[in-house]
PDB file of N, CA and C in Angstrom:
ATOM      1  N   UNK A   1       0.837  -1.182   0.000  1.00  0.00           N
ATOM      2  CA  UNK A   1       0.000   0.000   0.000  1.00  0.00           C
ATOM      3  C   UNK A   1       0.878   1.240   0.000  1.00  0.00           C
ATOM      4  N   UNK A   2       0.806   2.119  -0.690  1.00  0.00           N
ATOM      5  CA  UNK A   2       0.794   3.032  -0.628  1.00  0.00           C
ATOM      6  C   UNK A   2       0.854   3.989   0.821  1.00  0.00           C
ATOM      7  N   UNK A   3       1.640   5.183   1.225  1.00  0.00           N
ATOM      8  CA  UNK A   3       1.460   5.989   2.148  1.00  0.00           C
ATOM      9  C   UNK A   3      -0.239   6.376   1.960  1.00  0.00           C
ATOM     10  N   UNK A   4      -0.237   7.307   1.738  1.00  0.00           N
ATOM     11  CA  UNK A   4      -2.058   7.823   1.625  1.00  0.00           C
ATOM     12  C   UNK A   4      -3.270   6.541   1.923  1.00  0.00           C
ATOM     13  N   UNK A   5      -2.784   5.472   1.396  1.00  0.00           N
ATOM     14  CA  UNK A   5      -4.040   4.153   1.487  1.00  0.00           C
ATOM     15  C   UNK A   5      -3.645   3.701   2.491  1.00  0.00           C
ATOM     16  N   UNK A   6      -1.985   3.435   3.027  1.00  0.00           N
ATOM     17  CA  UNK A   6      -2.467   2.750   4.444  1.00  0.00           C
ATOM     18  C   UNK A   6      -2.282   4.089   5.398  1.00  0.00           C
ATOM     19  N   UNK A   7      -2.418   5.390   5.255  1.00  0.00           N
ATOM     20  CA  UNK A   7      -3.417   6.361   6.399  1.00  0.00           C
ATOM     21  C   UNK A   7      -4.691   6.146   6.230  1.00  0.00           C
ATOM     22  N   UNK A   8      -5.012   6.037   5.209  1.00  0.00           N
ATOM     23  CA  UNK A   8      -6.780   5.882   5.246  1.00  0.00           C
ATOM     24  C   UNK A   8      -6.783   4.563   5.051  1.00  0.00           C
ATOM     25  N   UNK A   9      -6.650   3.273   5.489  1.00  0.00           N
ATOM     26  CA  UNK A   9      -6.726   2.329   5.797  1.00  0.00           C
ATOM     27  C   UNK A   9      -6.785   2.352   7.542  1.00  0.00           C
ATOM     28  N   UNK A  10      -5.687   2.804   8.172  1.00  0.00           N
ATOM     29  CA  UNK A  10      -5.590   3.317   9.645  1.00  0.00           C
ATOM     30  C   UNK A  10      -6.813   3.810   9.834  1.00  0.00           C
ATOM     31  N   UNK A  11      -7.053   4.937   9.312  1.00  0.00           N
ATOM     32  CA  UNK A  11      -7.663   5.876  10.201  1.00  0.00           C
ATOM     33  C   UNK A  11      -9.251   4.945  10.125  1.00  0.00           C
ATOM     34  N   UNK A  12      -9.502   4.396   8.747  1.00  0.00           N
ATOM     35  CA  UNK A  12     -10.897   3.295   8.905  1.00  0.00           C
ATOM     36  C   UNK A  12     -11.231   2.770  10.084  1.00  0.00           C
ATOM     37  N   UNK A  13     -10.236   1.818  10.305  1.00  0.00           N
ATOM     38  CA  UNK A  13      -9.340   0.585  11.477  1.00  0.00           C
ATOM     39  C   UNK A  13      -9.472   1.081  12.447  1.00  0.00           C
ATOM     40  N   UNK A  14      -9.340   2.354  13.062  1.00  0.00           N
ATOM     41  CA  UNK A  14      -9.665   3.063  14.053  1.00  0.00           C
ATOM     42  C   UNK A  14     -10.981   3.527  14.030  1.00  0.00           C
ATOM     43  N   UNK A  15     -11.224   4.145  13.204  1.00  0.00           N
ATOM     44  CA  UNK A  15     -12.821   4.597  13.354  1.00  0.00           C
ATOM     45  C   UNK A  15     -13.787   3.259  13.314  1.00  0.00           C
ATOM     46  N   UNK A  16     -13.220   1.408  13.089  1.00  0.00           N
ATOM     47  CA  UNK A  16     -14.388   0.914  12.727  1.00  0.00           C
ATOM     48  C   UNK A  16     -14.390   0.514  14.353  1.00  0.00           C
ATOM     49  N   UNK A  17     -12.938   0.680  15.258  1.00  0.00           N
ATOM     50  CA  UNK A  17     -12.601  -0.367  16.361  1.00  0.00           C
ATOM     51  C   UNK A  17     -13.435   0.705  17.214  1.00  0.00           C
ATOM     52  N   UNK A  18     -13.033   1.814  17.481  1.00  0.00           N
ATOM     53  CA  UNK A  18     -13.403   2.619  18.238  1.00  0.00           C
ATOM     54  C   UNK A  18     -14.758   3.080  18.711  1.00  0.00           C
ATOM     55  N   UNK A  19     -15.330   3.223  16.838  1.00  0.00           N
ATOM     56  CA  UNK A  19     -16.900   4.369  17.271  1.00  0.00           C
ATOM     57  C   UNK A  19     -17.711   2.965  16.762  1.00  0.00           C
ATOM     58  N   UNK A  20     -17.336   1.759  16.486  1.00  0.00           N
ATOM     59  CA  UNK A  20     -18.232   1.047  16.457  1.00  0.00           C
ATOM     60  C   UNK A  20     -18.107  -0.314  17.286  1.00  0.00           C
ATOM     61  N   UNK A  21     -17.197  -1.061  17.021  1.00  0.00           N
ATOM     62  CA  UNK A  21     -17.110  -2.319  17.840  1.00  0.00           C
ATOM     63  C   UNK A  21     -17.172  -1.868  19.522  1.00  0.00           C
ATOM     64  N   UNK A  22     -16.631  -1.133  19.816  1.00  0.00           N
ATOM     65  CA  UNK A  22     -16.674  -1.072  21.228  1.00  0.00           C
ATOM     66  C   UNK A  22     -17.585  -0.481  21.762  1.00  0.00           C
ATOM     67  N   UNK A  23     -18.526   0.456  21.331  1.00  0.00           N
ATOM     68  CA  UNK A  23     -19.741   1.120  21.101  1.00  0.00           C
ATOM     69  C   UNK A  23     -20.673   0.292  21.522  1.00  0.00           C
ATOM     70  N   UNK A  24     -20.462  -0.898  20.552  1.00  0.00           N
ATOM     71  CA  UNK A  24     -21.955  -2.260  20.427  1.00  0.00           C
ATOM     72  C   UNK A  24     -21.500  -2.889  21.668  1.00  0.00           C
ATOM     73  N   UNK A  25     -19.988  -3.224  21.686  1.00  0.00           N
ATOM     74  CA  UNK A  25     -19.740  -4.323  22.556  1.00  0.00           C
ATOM     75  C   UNK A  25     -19.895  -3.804  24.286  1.00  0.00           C
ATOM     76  N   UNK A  26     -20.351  -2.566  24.465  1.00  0.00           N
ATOM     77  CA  UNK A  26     -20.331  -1.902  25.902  1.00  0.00           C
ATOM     78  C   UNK A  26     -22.082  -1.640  25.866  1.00  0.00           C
ATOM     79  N   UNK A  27     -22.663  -1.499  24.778  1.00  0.00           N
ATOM     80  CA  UNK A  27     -24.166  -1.064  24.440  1.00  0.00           C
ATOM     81  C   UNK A  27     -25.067  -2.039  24.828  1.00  0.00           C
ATOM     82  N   UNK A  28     -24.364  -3.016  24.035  1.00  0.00           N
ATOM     83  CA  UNK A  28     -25.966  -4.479  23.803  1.00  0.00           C
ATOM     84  C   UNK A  28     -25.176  -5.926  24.617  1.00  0.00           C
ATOM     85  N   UNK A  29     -26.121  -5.731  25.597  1.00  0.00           N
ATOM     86  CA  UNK A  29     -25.113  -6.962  26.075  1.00  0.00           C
ATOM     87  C   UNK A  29     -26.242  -8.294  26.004  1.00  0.00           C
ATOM     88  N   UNK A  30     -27.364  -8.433  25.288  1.00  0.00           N
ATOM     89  CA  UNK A  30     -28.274  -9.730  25.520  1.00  0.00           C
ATOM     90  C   UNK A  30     -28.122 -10.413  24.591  1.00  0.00           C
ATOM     91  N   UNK A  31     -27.003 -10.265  23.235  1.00  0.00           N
ATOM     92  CA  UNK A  31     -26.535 -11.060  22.707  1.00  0.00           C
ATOM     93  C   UNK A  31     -24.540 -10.958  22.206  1.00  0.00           C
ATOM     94  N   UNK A  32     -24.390 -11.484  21.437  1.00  0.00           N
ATOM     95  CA  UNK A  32     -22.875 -11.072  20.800  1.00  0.00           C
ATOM     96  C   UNK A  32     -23.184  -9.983  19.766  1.00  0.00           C
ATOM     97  N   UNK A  33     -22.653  -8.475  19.777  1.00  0.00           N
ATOM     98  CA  UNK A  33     -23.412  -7.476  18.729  1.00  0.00           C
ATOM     99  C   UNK A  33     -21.979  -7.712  17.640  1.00  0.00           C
ATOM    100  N   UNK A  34     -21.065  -8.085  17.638  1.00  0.00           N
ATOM    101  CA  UNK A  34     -20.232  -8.541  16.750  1.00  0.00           C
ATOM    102  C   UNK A  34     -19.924  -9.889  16.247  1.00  0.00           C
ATOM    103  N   UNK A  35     -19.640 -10.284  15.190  1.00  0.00           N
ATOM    104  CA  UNK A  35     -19.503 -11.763  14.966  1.00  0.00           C
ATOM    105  C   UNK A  35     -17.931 -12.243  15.357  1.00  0.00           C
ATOM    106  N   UNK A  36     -18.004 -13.170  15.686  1.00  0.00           N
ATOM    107  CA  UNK A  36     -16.382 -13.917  16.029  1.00  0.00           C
ATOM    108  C   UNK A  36     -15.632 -14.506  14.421  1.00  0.00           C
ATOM    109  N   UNK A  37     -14.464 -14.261  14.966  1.00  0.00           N
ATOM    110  CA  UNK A  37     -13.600 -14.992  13.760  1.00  0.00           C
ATOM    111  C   UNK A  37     -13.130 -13.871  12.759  1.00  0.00           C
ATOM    112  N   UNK A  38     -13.550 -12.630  13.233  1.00  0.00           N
ATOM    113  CA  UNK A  38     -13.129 -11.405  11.682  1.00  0.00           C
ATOM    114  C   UNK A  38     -11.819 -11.072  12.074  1.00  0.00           C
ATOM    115  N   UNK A  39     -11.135 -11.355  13.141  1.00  0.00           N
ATOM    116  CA  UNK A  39      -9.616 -10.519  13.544  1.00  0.00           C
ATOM    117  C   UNK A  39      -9.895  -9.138  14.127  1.00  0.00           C
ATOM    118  N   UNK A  40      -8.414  -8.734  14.617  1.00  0.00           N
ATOM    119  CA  UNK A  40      -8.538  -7.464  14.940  1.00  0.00           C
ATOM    120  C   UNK A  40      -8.935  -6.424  14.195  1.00  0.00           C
ATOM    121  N   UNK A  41      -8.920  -6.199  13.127  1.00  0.00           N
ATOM    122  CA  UNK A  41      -8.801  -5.116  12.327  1.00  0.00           C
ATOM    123  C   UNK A  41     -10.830  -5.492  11.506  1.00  0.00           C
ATOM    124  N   UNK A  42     -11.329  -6.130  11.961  1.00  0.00           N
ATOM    125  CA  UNK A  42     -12.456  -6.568  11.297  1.00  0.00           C
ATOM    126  C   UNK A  42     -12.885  -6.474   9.637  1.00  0.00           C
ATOM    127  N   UNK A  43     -12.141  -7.108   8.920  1.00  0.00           N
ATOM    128  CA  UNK A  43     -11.831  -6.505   7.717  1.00  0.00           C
ATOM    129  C   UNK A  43     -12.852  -7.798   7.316  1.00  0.00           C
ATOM    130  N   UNK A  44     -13.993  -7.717   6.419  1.00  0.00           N
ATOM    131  CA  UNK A  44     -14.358  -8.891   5.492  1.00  0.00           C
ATOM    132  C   UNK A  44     -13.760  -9.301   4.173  1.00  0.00           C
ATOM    133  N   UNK A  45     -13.361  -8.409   3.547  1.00  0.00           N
ATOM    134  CA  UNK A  45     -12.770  -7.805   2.286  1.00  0.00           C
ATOM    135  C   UNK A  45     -11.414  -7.180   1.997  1.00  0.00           C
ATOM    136  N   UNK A  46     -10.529  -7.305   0.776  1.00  0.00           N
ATOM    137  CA  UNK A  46      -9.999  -6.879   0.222  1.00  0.00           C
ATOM    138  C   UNK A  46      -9.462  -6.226  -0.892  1.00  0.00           C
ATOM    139  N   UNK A  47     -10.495  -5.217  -1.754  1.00  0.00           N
ATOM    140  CA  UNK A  47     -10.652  -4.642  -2.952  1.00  0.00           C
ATOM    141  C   UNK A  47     -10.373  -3.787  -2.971  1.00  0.00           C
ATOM    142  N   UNK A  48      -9.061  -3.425  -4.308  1.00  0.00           N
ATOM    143  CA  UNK A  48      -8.349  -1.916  -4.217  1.00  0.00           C
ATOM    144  C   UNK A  48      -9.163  -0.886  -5.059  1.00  0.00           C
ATOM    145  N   UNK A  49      -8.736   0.161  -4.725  1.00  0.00           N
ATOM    146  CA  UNK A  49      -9.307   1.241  -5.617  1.00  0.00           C
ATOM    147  C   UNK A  49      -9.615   1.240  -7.172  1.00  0.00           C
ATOM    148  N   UNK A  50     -10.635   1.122  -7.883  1.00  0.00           N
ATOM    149  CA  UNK A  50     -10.837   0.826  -9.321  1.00  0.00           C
ATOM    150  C   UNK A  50     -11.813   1.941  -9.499  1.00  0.00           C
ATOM    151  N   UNK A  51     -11.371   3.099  -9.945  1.00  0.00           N
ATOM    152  CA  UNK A  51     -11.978   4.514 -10.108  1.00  0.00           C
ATOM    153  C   UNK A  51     -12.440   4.658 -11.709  1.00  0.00           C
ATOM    154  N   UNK A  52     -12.188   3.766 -12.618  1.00  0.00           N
ATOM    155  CA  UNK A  52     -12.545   3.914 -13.581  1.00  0.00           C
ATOM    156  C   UNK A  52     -12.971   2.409 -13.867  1.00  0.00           C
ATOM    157  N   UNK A  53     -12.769   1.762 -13.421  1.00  0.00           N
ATOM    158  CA  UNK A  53     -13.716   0.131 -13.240  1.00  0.00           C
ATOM    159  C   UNK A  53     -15.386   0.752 -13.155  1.00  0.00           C
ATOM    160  N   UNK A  54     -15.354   1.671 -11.696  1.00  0.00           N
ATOM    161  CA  UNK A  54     -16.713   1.677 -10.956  1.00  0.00           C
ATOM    162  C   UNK A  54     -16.998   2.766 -11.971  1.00  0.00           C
ATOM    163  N   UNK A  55     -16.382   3.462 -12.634  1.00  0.00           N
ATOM    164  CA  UNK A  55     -17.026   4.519 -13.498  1.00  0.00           C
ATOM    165  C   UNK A  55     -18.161   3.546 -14.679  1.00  0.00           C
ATOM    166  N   UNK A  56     -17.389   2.855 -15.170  1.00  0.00           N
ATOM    167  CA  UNK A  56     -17.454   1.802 -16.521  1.00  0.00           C
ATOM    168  C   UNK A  56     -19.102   1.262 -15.780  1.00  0.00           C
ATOM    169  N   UNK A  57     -18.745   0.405 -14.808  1.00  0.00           N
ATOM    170  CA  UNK A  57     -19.714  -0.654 -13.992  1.00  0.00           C
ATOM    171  C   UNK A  57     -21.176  -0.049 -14.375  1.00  0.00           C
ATOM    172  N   UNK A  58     -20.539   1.324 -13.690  1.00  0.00           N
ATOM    173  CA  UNK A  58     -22.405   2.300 -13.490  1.00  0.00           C
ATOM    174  C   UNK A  58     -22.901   2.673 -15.104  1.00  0.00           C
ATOM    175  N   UNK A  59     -22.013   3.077 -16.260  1.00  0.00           N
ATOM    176  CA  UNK A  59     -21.973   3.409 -17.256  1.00  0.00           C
ATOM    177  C   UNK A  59     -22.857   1.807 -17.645  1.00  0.00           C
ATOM    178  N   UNK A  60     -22.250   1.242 -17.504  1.00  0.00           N
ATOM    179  CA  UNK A  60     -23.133   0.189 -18.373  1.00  0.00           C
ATOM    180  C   UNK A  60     -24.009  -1.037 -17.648  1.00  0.00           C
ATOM    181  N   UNK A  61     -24.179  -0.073 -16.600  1.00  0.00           N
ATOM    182  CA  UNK A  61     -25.471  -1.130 -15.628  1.00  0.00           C
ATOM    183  C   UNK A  61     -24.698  -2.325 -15.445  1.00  0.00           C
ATOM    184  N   UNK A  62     -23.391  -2.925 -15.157  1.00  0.00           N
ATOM    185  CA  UNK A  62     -22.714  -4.314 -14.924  1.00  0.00           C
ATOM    186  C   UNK A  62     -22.173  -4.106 -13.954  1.00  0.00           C
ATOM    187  N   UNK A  63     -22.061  -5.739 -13.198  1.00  0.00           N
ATOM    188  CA  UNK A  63     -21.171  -5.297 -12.021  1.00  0.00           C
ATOM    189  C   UNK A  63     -19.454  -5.565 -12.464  1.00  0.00           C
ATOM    190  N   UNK A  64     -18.898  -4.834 -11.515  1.00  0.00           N
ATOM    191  CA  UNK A  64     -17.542  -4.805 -12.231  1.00  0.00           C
ATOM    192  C   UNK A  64     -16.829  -5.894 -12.105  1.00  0.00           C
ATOM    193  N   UNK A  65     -17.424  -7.005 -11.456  1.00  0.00           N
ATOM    194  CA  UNK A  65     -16.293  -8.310 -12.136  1.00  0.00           C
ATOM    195  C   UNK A  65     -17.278  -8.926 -13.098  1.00  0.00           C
ATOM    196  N   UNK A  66     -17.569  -8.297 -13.707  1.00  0.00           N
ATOM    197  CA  UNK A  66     -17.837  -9.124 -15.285  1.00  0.00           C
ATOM    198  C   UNK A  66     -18.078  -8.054 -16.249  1.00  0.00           C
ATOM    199  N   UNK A  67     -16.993  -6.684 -16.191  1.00  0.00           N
ATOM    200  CA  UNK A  67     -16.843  -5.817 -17.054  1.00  0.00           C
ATOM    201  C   UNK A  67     -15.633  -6.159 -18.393  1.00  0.00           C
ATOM    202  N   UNK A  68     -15.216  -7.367 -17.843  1.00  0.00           N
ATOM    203  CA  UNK A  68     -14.143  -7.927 -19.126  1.00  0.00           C
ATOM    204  C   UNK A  68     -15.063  -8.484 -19.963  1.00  0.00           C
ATOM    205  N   UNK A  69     -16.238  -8.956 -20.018  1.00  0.00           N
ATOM    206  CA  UNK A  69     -16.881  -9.202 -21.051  1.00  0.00           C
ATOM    207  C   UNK A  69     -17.737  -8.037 -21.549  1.00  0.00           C
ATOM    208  N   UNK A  70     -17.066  -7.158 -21.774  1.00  0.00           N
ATOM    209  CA  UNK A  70     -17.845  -5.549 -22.437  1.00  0.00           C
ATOM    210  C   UNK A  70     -16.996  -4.962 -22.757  1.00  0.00           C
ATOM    211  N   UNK A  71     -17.062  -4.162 -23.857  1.00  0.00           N
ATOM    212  CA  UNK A  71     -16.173  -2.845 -23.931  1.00  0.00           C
ATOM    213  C   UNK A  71     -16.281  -1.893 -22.616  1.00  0.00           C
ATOM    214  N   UNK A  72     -15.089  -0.997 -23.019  1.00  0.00           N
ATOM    215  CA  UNK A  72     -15.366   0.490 -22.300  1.00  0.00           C
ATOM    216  C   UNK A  72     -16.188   1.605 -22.685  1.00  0.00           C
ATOM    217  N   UNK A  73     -16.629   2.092 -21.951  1.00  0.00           N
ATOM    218  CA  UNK A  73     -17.686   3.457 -22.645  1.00  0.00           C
ATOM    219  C   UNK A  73     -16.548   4.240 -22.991  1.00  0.00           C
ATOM    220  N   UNK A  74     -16.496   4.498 -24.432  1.00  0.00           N
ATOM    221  CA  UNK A  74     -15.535   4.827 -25.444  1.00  0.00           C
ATOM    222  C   UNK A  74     -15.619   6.909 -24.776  1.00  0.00           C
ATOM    223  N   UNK A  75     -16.933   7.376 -24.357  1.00  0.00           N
ATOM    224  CA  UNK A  75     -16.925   8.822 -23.670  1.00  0.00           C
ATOM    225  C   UNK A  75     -16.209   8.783 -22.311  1.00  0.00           C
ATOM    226  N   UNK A  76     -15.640   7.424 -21.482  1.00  0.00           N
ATOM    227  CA  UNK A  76     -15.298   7.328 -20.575  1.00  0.00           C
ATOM    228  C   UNK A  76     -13.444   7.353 -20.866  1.00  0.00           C
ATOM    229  N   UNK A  77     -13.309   6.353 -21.733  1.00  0.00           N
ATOM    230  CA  UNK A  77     -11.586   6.109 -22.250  1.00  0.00           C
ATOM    231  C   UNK A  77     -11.216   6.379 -23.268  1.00  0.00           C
ATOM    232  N   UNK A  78     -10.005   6.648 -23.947  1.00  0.00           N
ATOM    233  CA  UNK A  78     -10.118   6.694 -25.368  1.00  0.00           C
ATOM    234  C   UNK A  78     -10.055   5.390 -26.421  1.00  0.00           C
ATOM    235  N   UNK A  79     -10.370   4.396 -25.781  1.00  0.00           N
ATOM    236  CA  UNK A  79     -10.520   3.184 -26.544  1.00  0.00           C
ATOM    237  C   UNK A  79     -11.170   2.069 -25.255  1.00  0.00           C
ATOM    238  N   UNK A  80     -11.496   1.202 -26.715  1.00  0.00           N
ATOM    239  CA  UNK A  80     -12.570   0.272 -26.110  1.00  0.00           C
ATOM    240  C   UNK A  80     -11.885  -0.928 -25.329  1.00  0.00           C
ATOM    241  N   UNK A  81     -11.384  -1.236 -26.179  1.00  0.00           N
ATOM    242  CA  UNK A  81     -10.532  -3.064 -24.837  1.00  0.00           C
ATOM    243  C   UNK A  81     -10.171  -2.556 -23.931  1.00  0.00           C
ATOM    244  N   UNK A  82     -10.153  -3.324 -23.243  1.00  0.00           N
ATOM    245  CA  UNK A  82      -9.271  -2.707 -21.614  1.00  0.00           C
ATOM    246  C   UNK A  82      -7.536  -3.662 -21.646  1.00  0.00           C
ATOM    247  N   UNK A  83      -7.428  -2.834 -21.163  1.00  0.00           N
ATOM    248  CA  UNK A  83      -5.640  -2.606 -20.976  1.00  0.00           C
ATOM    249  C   UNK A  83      -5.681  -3.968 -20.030  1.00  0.00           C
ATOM    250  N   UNK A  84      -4.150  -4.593 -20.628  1.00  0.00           N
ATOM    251  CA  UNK A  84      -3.739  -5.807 -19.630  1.00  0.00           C
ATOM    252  C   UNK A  84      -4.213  -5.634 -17.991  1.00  0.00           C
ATOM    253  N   UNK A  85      -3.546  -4.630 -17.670  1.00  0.00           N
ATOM    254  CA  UNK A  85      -3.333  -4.224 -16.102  1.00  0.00           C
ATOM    255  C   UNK A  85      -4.708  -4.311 -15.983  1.00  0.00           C
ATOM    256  N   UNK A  86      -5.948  -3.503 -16.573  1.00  0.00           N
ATOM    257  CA  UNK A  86      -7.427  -3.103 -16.077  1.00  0.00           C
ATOM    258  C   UNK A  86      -7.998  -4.644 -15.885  1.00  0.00           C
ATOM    259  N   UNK A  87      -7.934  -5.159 -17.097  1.00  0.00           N
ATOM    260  CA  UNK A  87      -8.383  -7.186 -17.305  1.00  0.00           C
ATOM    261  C   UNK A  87      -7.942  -7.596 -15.914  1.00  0.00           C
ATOM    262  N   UNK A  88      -6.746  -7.833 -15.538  1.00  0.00           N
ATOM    263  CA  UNK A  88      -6.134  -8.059 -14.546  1.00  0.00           C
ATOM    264  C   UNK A  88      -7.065  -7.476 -12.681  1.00  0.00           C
ATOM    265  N   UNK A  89      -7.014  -6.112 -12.921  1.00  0.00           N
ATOM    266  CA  UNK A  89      -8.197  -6.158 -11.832  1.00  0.00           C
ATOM    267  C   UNK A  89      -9.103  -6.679 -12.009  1.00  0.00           C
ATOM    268  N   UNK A  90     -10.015  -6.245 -13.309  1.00  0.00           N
ATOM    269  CA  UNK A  90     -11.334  -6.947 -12.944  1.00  0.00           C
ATOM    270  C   UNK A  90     -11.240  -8.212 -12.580  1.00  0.00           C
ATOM    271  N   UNK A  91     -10.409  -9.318 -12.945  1.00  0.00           N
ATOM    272  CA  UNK A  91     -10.679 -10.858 -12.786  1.00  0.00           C
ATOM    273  C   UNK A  91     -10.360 -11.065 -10.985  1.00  0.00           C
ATOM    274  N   UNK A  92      -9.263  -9.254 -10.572  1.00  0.00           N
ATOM    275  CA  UNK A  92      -8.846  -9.738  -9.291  1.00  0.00           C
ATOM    276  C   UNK A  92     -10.002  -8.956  -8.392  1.00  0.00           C
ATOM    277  N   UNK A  93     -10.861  -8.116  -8.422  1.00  0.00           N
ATOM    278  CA  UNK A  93     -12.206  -7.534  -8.145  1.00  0.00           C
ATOM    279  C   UNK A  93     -13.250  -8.687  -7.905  1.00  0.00           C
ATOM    280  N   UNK A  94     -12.883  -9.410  -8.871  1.00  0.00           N
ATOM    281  CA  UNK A  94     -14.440 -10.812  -8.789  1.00  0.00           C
ATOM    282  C   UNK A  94     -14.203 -11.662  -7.878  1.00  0.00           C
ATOM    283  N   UNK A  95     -12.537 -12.452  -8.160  1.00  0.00           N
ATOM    284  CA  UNK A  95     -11.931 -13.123  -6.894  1.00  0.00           C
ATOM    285  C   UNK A  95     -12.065 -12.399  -5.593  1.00  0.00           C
ATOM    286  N   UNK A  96     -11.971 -11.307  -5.382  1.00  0.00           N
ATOM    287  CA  UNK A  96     -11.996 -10.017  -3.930  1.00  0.00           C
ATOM    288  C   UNK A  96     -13.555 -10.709  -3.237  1.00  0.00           C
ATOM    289  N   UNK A  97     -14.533  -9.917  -4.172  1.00  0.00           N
ATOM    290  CA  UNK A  97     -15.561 -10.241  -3.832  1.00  0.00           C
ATOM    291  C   UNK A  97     -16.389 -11.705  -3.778  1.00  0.00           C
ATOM    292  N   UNK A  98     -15.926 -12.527  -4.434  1.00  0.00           N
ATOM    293  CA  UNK A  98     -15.974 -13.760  -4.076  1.00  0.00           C
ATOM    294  C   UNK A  98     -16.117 -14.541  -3.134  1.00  0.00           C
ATOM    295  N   UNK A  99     -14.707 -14.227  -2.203  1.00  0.00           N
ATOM    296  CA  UNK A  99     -13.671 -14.481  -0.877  1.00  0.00           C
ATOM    297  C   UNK A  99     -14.668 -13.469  -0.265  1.00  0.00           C
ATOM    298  N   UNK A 100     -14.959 -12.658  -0.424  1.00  0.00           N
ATOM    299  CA  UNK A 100     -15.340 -11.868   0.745  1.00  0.00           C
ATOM    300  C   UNK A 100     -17.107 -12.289   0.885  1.00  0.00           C
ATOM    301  N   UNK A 101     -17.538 -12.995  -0.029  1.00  0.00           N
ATOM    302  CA  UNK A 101     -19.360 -13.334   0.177  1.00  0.00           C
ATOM    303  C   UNK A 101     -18.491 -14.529   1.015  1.00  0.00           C
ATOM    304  N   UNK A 102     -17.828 -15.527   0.772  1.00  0.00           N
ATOM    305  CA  UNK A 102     -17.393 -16.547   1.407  1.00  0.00           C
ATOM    306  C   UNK A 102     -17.189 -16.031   2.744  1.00  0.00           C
ATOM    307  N   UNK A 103     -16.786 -15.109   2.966  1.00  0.00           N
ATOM    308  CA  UNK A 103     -16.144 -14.604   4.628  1.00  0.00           C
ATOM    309  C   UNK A 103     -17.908 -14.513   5.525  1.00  0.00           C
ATOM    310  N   UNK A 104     -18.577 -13.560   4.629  1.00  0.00           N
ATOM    311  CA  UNK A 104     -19.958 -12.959   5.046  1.00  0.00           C
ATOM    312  C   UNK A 104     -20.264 -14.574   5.500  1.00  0.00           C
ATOM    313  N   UNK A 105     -20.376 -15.459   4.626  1.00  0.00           N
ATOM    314  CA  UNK A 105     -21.163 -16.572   4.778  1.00  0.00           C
ATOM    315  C   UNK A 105     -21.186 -17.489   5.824  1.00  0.00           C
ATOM    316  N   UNK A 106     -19.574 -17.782   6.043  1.00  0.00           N
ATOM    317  CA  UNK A 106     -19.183 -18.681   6.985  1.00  0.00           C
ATOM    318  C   UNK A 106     -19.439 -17.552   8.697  1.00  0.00           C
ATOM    319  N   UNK A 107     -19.116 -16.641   8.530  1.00  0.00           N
ATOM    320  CA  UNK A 107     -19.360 -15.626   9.728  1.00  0.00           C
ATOM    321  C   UNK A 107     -21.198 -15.629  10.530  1.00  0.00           C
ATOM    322  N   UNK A 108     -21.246 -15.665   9.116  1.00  0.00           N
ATOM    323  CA  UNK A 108     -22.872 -15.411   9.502  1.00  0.00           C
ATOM    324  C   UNK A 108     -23.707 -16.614   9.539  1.00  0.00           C
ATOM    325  N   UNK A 109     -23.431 -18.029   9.486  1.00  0.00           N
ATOM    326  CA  UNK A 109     -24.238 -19.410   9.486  1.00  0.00           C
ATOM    327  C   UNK A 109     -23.905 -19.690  11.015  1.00  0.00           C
TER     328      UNK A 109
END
């Protein structure tokens, strides 16, 4: 990561531990208000910044791991295929979210 992404990665991590987990966990005590097994940092997910993925996604009503089967909105880029590197996220965007319904799932059964 990057300086700038892991400060705002931090400062998340703090704002999720602080104004929320400990919030619930001092608030509601007649059940568990957090689920077990997420780690310290309660992260479900791991998906990097794709600022012109999510541009594309909304542009053409798709979700963005299955924007490799579409062009680009040609008013969005100056050409239509997507670049090695872009292919490359999207396939690693679908895997992200994938792993992360898998995390939701097993957390939450």
């Amino acid at each position: 990561m990057i300086q700038a992404d892991q400060t705002m990665h931090d400062r998340v991590n703090k704002a999720i531990t602080d104004d929320l987990v400990v919030k619930l966990q001092r608030g509601i005590t007649g059940f568990q208000p957090v689920a077990p097994g997420l780690g310290g940092e309660y992260r479900i997910g791991d998906i990097e910044d794709a600022n012109v993925l999510i541009q594309n996604s909304l542009w053409l009503n798709v979700p963005i791991g299955q924007l490799d089967k579409y062009e680009q909105v040609v008013s969005l880029q100056d050409r239509r295929k997507w670049a090695r590197n872009q292919a490359e996220q999207i396939k690693l965007i679908r895997e992200k979210f994938d792993a992360t319904a898998q995390i939701i799932e097993r957390v939450c059964v």
